[in-house]
Every structure is written in structure tokens, then in C-alpha cells.
Protein backbone atom coordinates (compact mmCIF):
# COMPACT_ATOMS: atom_id res chain seq x y z
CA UNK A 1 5.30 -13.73 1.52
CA UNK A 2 9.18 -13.31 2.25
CA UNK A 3 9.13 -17.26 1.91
CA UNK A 4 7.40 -17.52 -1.03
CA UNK A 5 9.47 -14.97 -2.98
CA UNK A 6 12.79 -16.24 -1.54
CA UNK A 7 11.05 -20.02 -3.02
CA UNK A 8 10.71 -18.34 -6.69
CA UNK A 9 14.53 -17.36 -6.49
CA UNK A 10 15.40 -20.76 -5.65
CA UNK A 11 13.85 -21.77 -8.49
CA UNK A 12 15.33 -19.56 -10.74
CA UNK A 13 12.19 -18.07 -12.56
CA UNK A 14 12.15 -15.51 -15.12
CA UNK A 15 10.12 -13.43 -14.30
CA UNK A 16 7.81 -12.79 -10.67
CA UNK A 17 4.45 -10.76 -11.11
CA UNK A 18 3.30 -9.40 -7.70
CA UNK A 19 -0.59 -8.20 -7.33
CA UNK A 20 -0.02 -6.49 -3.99
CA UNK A 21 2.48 -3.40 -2.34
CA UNK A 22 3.41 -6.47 0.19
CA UNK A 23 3.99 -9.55 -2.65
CA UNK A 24 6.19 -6.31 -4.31
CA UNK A 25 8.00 -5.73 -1.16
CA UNK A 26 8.88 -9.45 -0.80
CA UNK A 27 10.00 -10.10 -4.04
CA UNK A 28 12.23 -7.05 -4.38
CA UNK A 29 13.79 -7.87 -0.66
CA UNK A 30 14.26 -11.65 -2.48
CA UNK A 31 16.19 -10.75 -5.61
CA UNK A 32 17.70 -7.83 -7.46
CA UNK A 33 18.07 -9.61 -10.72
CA UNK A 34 14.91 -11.37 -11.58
CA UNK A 35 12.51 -9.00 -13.27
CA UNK A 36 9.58 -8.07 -11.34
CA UNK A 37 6.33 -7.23 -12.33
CA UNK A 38 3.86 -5.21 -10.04
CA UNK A 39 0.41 -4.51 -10.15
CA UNK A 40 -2.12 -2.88 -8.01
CA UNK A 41 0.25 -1.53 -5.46
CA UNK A 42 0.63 1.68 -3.87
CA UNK A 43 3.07 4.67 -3.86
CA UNK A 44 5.88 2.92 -5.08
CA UNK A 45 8.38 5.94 -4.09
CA UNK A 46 6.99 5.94 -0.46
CA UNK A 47 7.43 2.28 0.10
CA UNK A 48 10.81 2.18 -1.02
CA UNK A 49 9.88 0.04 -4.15
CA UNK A 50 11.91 2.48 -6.77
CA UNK A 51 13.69 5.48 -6.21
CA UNK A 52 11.51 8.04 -7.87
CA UNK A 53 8.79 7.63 -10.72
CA UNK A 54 11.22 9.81 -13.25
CA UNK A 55 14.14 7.07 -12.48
CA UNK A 56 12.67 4.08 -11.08
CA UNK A 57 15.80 2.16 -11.30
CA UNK A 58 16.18 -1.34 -10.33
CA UNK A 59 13.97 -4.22 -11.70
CA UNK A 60 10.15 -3.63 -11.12
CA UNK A 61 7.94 -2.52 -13.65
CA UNK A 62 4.32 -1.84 -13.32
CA UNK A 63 1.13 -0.19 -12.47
CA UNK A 64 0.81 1.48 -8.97
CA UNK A 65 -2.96 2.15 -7.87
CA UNK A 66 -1.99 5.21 -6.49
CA UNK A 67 1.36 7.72 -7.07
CA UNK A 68 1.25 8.49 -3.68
CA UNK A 69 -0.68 8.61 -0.58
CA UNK A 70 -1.61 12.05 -0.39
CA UNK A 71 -4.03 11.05 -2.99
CA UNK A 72 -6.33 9.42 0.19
CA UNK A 73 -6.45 12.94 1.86
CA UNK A 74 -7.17 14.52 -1.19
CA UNK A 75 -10.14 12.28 -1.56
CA UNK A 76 -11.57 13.29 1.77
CA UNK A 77 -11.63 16.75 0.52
CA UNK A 78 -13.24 15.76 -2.18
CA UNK A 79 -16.04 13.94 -0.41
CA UNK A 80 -16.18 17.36 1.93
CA UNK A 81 -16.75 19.45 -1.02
CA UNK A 82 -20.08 16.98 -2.31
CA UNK A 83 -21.24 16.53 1.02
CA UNK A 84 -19.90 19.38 3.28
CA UNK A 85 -22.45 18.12 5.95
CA UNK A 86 -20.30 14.78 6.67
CA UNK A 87 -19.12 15.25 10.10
CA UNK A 88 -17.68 11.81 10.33
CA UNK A 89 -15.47 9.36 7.96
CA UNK A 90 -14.91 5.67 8.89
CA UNK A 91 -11.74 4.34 6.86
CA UNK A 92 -11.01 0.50 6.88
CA UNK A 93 -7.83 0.32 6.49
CA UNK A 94 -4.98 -3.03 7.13
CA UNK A 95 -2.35 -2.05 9.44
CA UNK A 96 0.02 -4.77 7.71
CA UNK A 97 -0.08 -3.04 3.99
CA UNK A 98 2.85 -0.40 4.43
CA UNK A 99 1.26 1.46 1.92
CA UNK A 100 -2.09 1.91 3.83
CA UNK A 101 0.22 3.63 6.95
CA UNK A 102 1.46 6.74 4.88
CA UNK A 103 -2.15 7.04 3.32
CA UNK A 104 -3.83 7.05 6.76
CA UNK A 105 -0.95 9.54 7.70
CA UNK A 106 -2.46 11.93 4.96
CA UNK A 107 -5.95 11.53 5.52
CA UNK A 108 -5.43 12.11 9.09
CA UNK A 109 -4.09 15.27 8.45
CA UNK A 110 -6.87 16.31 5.59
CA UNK A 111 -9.35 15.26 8.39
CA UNK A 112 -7.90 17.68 11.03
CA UNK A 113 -7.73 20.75 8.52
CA UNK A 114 -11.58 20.01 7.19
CA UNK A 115 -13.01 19.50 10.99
CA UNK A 116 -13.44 15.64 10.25
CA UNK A 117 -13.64 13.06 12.75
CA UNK A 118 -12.53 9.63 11.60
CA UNK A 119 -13.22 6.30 12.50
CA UNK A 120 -10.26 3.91 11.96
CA UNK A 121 -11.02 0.10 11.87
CA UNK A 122 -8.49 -2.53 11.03
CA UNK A 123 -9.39 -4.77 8.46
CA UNK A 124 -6.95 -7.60 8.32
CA UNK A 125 -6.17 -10.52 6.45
CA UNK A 126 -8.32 -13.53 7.64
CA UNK A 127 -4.93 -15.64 8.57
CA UNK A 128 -3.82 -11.91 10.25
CA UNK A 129 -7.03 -11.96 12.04
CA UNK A 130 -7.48 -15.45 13.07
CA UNK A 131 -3.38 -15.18 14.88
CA UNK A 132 -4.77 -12.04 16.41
CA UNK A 133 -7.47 -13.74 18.03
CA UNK A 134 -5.73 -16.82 19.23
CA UNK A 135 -2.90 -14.47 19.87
């Protein structure tokens, strides 16, 4: 994505719209003057996307899926209050999103105060996946 975003810049666009935390990371690394547009990524604070949701600063705009990743542990407790019985979670999660890292981080630690064991698995991009394997 680095590419991509520093091809956009080269080509002087107006305005970039990013659907992803990573496509967001790129384009901000890319440019500090072309207007970016986010959606669908998370914790934009914990990222490093903007400096704090009062005063994001900078030039991204948009709508985060999450204001930060404690919401993910907070949803395990949820779950443990409906179903108190669940014993054991298994989280898919993509070890390249730098948003999923910090949310795994707080469900880890929800998991250990409720007596939960998890299950990681890696799901990766199929182009991630495939360089794995031939890796």
C-alpha cells in the first residue's frame, strides 16, 4: 500500500479515501497535504493516525470502526455476562492490521481477569498468506 499511496501523490490528486487502518497509514506516511479520507479503520489515536479525537489535527477525516481497542475486551465481557458458561474464545485476528495488535492486547487482558482461555488464529490476507507459504 506504501506504493500505491506514494503513486496518488505523484499524481497530484485531490483528495485519497482509504477503507482500511493500513490504506490510512499509507496515505498519511505519503503526504501531509492532500486531504485524506478514512473509513472503517480502527483507533485512530492508538495507531498514530491523529493526535487525539478532541484535536485530530493534520489532514484525515473520517469514521473509525472503533475509538479504541479496549472496546474488543470490553466485548468479551460482554459475551461473559450472556453466556458466563463460555470457557473458551477463539479470535481471528490479522497480525499485519496494527490496529488488530492493541485490540488483541486488550482482550488478552479481559480474558485473564474473566478466567478465559483464548484461541488466537491468524487470518491473513490471501497475497499475505500465499508469501507465507512459499516463504
Amino acid at each position: 500500500m506504501p506504493d500505491l499511496a506514494a503513486e496518488l501523490v505523484r499524481l497530484k490528486v485531490d483528495i485519497i479515501v482509504a477503507t482500511s487502518t493500513q490504506a490510512t497509514l499509507a496515505a498519511k506516511n505519503a503526504t501531509a497535504t492532500i486531504p485524506i479520507v478514512a473509513a472503517n479503520f480502527g483507533d485512530p489515536v492508538g495507531v498514530g493516525l491523529i493526535e487525539s479525537l478532541a484535536r485530530p489535527g493534520g489532514s484525515i477525516t473520517g469514521h473509525s470502526a472503533s475509538v479504541g481497542a479496549d472496546t474488543y475486551g470490553k466485548q468479551l465481557e460482554l459475551l461473559n455476562e450472556i453466556a458466563p458458561e463460555v470457557r473458551r474464545v477463539a479470535v481471528l485476528w490479522n497480525p499485519g492490521n496494527p490496529f488488530h495488535a492493541s485490540a488483541i492486547s486488550n482482550v488478552k487482558v479481559a480474558a485473564q481477569a474473566l478466567k478465559v482461555e483464548l484461541q488466537l488464529l491468524e487470518a491473513r490476507a490471501s497475497q499475505q498468506a500465499n508469501a507465507k507459504a512459499q516463504g
